[in-house]
C-alpha atoms as a PDB file:
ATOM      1  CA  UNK A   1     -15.274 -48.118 -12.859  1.00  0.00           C
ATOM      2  CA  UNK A   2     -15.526 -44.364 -12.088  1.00  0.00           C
ATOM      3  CA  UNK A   3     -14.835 -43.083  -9.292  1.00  0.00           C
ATOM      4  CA  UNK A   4     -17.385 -40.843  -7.437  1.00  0.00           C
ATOM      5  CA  UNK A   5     -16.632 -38.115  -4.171  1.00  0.00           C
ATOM      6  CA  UNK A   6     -18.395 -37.381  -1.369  1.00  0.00           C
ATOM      7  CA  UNK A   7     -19.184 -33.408  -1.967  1.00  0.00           C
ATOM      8  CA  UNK A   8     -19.832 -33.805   2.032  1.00  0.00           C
ATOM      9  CA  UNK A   9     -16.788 -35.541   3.167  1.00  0.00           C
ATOM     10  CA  UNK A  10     -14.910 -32.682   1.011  1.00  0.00           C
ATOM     11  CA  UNK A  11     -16.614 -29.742   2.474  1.00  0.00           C
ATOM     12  CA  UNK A  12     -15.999 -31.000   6.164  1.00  0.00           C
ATOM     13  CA  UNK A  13     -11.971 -31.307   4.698  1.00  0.00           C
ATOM     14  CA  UNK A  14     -12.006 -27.898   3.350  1.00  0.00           C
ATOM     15  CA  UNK A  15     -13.743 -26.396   6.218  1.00  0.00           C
ATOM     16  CA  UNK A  16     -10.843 -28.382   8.537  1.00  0.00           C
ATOM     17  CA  UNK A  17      -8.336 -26.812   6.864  1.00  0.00           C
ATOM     18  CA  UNK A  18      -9.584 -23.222   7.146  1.00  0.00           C
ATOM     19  CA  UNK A  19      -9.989 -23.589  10.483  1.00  0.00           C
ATOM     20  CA  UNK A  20      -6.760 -24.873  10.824  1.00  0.00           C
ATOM     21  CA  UNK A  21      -5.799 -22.092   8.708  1.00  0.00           C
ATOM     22  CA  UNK A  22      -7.526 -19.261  11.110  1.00  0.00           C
ATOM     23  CA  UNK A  23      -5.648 -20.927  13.665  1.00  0.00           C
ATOM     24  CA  UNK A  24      -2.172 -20.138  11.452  1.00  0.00           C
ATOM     25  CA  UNK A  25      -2.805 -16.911  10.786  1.00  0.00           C
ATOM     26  CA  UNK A  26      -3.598 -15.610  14.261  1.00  0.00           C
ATOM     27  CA  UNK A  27       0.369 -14.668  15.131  1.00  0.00           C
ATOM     28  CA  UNK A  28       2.798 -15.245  11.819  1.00  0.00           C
ATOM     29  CA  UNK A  29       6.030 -15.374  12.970  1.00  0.00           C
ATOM     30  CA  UNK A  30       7.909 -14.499   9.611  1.00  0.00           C
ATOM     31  CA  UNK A  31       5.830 -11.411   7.669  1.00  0.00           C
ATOM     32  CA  UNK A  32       7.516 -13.137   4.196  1.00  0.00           C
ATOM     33  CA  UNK A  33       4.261 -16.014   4.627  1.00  0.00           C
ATOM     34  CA  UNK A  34       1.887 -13.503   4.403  1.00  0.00           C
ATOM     35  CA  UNK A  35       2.134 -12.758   0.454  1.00  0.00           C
ATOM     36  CA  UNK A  36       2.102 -16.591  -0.284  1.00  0.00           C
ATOM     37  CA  UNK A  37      -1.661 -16.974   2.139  1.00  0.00           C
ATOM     38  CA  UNK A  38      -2.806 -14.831   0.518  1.00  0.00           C
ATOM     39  CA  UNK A  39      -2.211 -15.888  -3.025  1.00  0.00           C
ATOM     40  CA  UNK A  40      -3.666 -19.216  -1.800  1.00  0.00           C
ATOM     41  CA  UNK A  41      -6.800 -17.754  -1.006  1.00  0.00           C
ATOM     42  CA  UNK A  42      -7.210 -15.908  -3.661  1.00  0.00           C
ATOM     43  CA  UNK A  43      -7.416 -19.270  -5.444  1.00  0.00           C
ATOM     44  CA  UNK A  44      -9.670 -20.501  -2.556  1.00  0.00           C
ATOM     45  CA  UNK A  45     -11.975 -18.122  -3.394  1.00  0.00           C
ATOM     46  CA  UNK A  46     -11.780 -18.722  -6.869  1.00  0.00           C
ATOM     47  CA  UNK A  47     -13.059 -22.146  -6.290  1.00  0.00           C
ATOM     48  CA  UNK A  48     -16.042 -20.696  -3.928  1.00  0.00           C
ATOM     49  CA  UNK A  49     -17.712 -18.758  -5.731  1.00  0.00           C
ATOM     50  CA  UNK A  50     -17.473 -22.058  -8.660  1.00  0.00           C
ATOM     51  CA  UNK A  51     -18.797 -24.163  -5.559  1.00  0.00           C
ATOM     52  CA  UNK A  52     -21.609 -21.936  -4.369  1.00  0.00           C
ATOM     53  CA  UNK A  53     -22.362 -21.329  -8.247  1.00  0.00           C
ATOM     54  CA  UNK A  54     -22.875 -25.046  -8.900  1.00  0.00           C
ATOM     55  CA  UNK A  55     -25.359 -25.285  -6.005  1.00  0.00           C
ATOM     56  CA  UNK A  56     -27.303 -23.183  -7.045  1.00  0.00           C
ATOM     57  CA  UNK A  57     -27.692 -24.674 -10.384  1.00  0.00           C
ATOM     58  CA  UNK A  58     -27.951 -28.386  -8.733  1.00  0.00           C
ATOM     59  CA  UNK A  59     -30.695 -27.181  -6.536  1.00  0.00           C
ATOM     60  CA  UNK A  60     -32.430 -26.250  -9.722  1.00  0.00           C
ATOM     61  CA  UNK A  61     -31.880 -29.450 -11.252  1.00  0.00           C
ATOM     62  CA  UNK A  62     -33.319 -31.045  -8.396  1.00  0.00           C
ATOM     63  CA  UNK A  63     -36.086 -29.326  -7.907  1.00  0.00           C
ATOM     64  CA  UNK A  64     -38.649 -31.603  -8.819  1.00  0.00           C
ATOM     65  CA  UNK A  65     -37.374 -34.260  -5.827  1.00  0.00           C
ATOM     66  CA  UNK A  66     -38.068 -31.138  -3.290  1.00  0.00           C
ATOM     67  CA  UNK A  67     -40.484 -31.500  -0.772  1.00  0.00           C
ATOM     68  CA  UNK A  68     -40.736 -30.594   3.379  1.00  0.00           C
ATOM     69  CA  UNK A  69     -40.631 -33.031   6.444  1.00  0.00           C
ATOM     70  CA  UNK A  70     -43.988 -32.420   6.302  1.00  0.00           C
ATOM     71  CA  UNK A  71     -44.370 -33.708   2.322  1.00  0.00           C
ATOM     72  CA  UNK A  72     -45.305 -30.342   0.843  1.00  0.00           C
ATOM     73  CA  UNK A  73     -43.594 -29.909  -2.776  1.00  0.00           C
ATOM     74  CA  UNK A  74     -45.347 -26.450  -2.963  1.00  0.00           C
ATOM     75  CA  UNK A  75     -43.478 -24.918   0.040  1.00  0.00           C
ATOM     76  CA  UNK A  76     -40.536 -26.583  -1.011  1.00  0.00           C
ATOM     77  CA  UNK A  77     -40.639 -24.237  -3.860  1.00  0.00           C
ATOM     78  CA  UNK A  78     -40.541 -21.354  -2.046  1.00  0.00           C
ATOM     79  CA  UNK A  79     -37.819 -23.006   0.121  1.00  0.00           C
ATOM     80  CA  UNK A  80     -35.677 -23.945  -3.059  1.00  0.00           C
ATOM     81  CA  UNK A  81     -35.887 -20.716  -4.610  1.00  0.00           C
ATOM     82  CA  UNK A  82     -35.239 -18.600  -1.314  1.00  0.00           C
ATOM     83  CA  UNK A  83     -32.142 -21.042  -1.523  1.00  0.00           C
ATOM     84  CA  UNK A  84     -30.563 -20.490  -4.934  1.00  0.00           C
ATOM     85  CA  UNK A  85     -31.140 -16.466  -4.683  1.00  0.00           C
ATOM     86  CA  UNK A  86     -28.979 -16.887  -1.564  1.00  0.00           C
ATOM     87  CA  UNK A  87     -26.220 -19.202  -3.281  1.00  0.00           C
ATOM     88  CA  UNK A  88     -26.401 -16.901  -6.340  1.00  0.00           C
ATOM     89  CA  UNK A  89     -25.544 -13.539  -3.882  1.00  0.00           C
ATOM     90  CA  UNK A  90     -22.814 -15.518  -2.045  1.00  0.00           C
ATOM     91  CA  UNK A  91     -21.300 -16.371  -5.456  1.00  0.00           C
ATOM     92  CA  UNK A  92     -21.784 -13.060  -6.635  1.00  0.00           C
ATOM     93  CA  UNK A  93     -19.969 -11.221  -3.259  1.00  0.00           C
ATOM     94  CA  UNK A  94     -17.132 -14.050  -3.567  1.00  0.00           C
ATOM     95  CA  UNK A  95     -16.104 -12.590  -6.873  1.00  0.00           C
ATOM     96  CA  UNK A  96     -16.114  -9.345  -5.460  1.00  0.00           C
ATOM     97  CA  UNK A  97     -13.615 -10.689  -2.563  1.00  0.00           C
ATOM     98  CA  UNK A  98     -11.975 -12.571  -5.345  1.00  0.00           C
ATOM     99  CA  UNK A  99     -11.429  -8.967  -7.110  1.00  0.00           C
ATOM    100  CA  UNK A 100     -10.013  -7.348  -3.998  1.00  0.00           C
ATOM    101  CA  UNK A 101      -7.716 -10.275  -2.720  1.00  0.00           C
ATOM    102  CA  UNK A 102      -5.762 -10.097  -6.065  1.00  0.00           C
ATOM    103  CA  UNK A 103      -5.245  -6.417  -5.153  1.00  0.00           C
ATOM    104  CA  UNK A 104      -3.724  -7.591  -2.205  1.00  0.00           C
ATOM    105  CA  UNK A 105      -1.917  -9.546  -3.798  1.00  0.00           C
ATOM    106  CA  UNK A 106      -0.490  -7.658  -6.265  1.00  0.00           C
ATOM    107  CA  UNK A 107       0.657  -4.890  -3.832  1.00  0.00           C
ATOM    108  CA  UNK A 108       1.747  -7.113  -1.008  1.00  0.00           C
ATOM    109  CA  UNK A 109       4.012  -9.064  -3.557  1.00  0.00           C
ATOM    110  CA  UNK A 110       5.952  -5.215  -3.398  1.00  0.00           C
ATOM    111  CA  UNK A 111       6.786  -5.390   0.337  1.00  0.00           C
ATOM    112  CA  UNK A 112      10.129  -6.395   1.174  1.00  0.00           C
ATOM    113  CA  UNK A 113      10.171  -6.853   4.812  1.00  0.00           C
ATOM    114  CA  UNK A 114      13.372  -6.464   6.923  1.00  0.00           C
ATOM    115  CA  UNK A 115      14.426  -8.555   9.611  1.00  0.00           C
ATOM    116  CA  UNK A 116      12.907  -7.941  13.225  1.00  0.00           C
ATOM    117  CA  UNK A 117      15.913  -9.345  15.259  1.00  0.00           C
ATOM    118  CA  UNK A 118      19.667  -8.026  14.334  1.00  0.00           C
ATOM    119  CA  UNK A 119      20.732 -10.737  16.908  1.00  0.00           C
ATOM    120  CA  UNK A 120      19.884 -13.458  14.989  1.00  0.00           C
ATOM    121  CA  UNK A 121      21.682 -14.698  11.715  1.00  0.00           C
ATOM    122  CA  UNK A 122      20.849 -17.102   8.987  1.00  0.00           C
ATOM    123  CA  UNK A 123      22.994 -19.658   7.827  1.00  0.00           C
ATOM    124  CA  UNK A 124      22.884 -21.849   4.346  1.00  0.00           C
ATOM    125  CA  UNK A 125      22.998 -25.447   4.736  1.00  0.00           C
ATOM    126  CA  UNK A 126      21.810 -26.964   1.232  1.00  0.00           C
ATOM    127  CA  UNK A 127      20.628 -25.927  -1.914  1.00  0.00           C
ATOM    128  CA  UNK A 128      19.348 -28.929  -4.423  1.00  0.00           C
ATOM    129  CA  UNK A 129      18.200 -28.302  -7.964  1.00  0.00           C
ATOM    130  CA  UNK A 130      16.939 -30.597 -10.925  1.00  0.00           C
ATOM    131  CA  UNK A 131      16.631 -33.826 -10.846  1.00  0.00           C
ATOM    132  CA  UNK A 132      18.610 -33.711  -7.068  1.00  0.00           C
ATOM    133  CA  UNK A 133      14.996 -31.504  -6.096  1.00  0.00           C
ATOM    134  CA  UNK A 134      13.017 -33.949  -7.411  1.00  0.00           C
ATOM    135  CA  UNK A 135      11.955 -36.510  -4.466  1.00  0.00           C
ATOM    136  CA  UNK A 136      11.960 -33.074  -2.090  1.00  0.00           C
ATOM    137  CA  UNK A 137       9.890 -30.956  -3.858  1.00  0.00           C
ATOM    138  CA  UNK A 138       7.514 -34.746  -4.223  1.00  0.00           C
ATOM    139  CA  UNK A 139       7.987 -34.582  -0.801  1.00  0.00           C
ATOM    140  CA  UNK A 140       6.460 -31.511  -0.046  1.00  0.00           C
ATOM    141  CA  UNK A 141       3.567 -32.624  -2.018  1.00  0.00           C
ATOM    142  CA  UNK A 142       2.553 -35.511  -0.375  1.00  0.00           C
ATOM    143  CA  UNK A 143       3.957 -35.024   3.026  1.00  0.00           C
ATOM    144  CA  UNK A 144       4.091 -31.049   3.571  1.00  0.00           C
ATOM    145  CA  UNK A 145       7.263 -28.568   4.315  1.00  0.00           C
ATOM    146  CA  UNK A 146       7.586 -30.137   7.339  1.00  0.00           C
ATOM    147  CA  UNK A 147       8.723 -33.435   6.519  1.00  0.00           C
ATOM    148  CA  UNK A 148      10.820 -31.512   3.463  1.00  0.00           C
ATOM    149  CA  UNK A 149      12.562 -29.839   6.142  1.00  0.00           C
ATOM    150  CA  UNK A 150      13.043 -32.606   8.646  1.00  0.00           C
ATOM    151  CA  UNK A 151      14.608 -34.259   5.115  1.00  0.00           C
ATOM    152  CA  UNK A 152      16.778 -31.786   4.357  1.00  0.00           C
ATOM    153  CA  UNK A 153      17.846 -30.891   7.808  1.00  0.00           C
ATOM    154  CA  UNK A 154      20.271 -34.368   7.151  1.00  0.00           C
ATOM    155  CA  UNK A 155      22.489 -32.028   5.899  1.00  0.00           C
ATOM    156  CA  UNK A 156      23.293 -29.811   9.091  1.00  0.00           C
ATOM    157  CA  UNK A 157      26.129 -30.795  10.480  1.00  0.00           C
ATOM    158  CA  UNK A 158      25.672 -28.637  13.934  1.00  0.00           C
ATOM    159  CA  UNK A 159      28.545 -26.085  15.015  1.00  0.00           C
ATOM    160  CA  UNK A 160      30.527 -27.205  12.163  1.00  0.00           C
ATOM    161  CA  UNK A 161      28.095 -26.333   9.774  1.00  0.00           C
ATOM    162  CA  UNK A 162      27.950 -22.346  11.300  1.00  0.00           C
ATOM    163  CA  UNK A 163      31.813 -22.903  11.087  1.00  0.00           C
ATOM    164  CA  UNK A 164      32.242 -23.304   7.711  1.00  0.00           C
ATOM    165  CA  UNK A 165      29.488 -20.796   6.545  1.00  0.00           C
ATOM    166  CA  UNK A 166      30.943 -18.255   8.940  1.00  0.00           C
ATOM    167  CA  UNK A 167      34.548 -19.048   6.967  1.00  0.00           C
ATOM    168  CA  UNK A 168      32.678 -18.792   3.221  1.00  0.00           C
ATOM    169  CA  UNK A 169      30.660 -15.635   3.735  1.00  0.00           C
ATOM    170  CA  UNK A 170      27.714 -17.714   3.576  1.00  0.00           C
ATOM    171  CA  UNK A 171      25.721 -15.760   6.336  1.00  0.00           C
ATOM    172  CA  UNK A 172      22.477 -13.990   5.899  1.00  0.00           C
ATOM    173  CA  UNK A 173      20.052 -11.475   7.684  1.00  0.00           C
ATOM    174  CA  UNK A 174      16.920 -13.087   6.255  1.00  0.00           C
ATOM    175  CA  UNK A 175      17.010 -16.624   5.214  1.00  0.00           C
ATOM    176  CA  UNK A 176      18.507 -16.907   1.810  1.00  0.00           C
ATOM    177  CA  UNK A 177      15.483 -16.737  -1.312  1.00  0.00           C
ATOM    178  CA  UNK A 178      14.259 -14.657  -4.257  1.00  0.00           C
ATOM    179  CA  UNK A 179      11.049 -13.119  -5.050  1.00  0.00           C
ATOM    180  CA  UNK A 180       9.104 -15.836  -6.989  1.00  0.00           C
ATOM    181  CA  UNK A 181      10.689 -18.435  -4.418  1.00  0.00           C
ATOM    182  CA  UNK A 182       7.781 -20.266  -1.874  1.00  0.00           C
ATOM    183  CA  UNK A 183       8.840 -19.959   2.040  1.00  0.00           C
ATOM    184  CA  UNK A 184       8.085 -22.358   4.978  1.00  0.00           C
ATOM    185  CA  UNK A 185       9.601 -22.322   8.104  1.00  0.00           C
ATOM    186  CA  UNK A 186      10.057 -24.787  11.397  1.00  0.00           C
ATOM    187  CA  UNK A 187      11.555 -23.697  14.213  1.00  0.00           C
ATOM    188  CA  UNK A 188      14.909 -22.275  13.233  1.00  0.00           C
ATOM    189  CA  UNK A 189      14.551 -23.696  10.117  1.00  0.00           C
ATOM    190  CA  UNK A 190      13.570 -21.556   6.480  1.00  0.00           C
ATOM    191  CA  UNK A 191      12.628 -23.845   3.567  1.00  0.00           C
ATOM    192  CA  UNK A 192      12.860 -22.098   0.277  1.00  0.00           C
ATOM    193  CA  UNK A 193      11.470 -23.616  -2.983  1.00  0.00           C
ATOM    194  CA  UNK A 194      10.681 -23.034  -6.534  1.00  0.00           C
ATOM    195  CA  UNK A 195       8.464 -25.969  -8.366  1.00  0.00           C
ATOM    196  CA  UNK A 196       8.362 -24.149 -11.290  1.00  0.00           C
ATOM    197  CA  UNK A 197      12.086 -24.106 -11.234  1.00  0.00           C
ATOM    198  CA  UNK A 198      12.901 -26.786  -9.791  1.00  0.00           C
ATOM    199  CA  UNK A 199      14.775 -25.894  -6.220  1.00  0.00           C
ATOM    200  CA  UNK A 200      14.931 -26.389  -2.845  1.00  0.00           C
ATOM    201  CA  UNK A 201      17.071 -24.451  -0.018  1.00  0.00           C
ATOM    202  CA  UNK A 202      17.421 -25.043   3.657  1.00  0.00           C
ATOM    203  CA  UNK A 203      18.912 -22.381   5.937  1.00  0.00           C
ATOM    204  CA  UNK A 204      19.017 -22.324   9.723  1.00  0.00           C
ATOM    205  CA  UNK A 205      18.920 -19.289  12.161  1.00  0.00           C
ATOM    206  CA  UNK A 206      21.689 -18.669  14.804  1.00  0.00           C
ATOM    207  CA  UNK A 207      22.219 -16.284  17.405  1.00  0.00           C
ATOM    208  CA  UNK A 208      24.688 -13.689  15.675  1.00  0.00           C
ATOM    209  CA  UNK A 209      28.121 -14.438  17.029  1.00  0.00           C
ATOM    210  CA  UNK A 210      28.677 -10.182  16.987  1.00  0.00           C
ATOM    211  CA  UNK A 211      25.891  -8.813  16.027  1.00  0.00           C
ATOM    212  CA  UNK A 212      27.614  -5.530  15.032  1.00  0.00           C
ATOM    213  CA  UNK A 213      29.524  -7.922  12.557  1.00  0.00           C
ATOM    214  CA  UNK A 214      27.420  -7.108   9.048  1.00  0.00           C
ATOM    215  CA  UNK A 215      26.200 -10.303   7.384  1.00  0.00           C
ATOM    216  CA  UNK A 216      26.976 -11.185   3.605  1.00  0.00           C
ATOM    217  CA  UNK A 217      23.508 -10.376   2.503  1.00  0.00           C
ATOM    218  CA  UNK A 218      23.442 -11.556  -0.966  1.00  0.00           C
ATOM    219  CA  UNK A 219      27.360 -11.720  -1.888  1.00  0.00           C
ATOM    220  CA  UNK A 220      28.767 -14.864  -2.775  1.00  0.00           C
ATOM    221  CA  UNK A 221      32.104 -15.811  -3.202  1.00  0.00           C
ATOM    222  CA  UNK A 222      33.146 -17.084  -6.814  1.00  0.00           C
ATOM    223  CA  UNK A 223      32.620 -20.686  -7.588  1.00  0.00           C
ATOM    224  CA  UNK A 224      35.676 -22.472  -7.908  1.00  0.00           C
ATOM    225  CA  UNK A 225      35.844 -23.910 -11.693  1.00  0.00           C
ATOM    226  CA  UNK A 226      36.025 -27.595 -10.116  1.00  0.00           C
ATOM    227  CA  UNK A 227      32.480 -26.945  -8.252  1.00  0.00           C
ATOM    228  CA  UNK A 228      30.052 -28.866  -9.778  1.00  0.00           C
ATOM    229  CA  UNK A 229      27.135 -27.196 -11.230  1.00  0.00           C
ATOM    230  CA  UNK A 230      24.224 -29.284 -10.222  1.00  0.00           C
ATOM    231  CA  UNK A 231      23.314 -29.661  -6.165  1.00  0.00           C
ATOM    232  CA  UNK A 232      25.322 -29.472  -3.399  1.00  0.00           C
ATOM    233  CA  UNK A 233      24.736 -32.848  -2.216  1.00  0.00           C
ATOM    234  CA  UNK A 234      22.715 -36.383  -3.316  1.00  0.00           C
ATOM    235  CA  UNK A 235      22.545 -37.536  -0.109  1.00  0.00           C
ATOM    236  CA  UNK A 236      22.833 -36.442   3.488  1.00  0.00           C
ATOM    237  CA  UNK A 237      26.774 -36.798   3.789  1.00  0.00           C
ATOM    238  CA  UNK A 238      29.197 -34.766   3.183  1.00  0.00           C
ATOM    239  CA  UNK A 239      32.203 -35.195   0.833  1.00  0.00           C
ATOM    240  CA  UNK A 240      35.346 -33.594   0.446  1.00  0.00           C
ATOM    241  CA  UNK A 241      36.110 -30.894  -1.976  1.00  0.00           C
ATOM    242  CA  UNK A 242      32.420 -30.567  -2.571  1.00  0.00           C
ATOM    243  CA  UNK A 243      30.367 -27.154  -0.546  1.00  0.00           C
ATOM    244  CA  UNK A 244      27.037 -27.668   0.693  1.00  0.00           C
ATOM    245  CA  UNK A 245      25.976 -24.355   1.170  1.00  0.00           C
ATOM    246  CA  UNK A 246      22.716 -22.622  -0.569  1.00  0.00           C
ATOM    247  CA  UNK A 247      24.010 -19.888  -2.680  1.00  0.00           C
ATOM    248  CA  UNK A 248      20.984 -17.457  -3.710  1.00  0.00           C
ATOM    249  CA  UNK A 249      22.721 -16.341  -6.612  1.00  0.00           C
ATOM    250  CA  UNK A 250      22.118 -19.883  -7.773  1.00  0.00           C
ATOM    251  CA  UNK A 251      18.715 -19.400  -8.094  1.00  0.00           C
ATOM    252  CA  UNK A 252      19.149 -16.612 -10.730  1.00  0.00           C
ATOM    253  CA  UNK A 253      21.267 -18.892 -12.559  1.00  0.00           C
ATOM    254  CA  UNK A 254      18.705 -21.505 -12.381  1.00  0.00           C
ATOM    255  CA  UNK A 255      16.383 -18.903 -14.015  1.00  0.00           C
ATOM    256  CA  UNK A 256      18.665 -17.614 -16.501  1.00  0.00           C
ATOM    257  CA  UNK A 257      19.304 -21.177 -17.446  1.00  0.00           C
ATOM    258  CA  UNK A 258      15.994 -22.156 -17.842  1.00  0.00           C
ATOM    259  CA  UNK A 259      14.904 -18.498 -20.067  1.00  0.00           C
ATOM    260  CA  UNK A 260      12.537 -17.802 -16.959  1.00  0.00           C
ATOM    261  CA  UNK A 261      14.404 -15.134 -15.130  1.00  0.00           C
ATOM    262  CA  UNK A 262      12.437 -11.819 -14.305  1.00  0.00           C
END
């Protein structure tokens, strides 16, 4: 049996979500969101101007079931095509907002932007890739970054986490990613992932024990030959011998593994 959707029930979602969205966007915390919102609504707006498009061509296929309250097809007419010239001009502007949010895009994908507050640290916790990745990244799918990063935060082990990352280098001035990665934060959490590559990271911010001690930026220590390859951890305990830490020159090996480096 097929299944049908409520176009209605849909729209009220959609129009939930950008207002929940407007709400978002009124303070951003972390500047690095702002190049991934506005990809997404460049592909939001994508699917307007498609929406507004195919009601104007539904009210045209209609058109012989229009009529008033009153029961007068002939001002219904007038009504209906008053109706599709407006859904026709809507779908017509949304291309041209379509057209200048992929600017934005494009040049906002450019900005690196440095970090606000040089009291404040960033420390690695866990870095998963492959088939390890898998149930997070379906996690973020079906639950959100949220729960991904309530998931992952299993892995922080407190002060002795900051202990061991202050005793391996692995401390950062902006949570730990690369350009193509997607970013979500909670609280002093920073979840970094890559579908398309298949990755997660979770990094935490501290207050900077000295903060005229320079962080590590993007230098990592060699990896012992013994280290295995794959993720850091399978589940949230910790074993010896084995590091936990997010390394973000592992995501360029992910990529140069995988031919999709760039």
């Amino acid at each position: 049996m097929p299944t049908f959707h409520d176009p209605a029930a849909d729209a009220r979602e959609a129009a939930e979500a950008l207002r929940g969205l407007a709400h978002a966007t009124a303070a951003i915390e972390d500047p690095r969101a702002m190049y991934e919102v506005i990809g997404n609504l460049l592909a939001s707006t994508r699917y307007l101007a498609q929406v507004t498009d195919q009601l104007a061509q539904n009210h045209h296929r209609n058109a012989a079931q229009a009529t008033t309250d009153h029961g007068d097809p002939l001002a219904a007419r007038t009504l209906l095509s008053d109706t599709i010239d407006a859904l026709r001009t809507a779908s017509a502007r949304l291309d041209q907002a379509e057209v200048s949010l992929d600017q934005a895009s494009g040049t906002a994908g450019q900005i690196a932007w440095k970090p606000d507050d040089p009291q404040h640290r960033w420390v690695s916790i866990v870095f998963l890739q492959g088939e390890e990745a898998d149930p997070v990244i379906e996690i973020i799918d079906r639950q959100g970054t949220d729960a991904a990063i309530a998931y992952l935060a299993g892995w922080d082990y407190g002060e002795e986490t900051v202990s061991d990352a202050m005793e391996n280098g692995y401390v950062y001035d902006t949570a730990p990613q690369s350009a193509a990665d997607r970013l979500a934060t909670s609280g002093d959490y920073a979840l970094t992932y890559s579908p398309h590559l298949g990755y997660v990271g979770l990094s935490r911010r501290i207050d900077a024990p000295n903060p005229d001690a320079p962080a590590s930026g993007t230098t990592t220590p060699p990896v012992p030959e013994d280290e295995p390859r794959p993720g850091r951890h399978r589940r949230p305990a910790r074993s010896e011998g084995t590091s936990s830490w997010f390394r973000p020159d592992a995501i360029n090996e992910v990529a140069e593994n995988r031919g999709l480096f760039r």
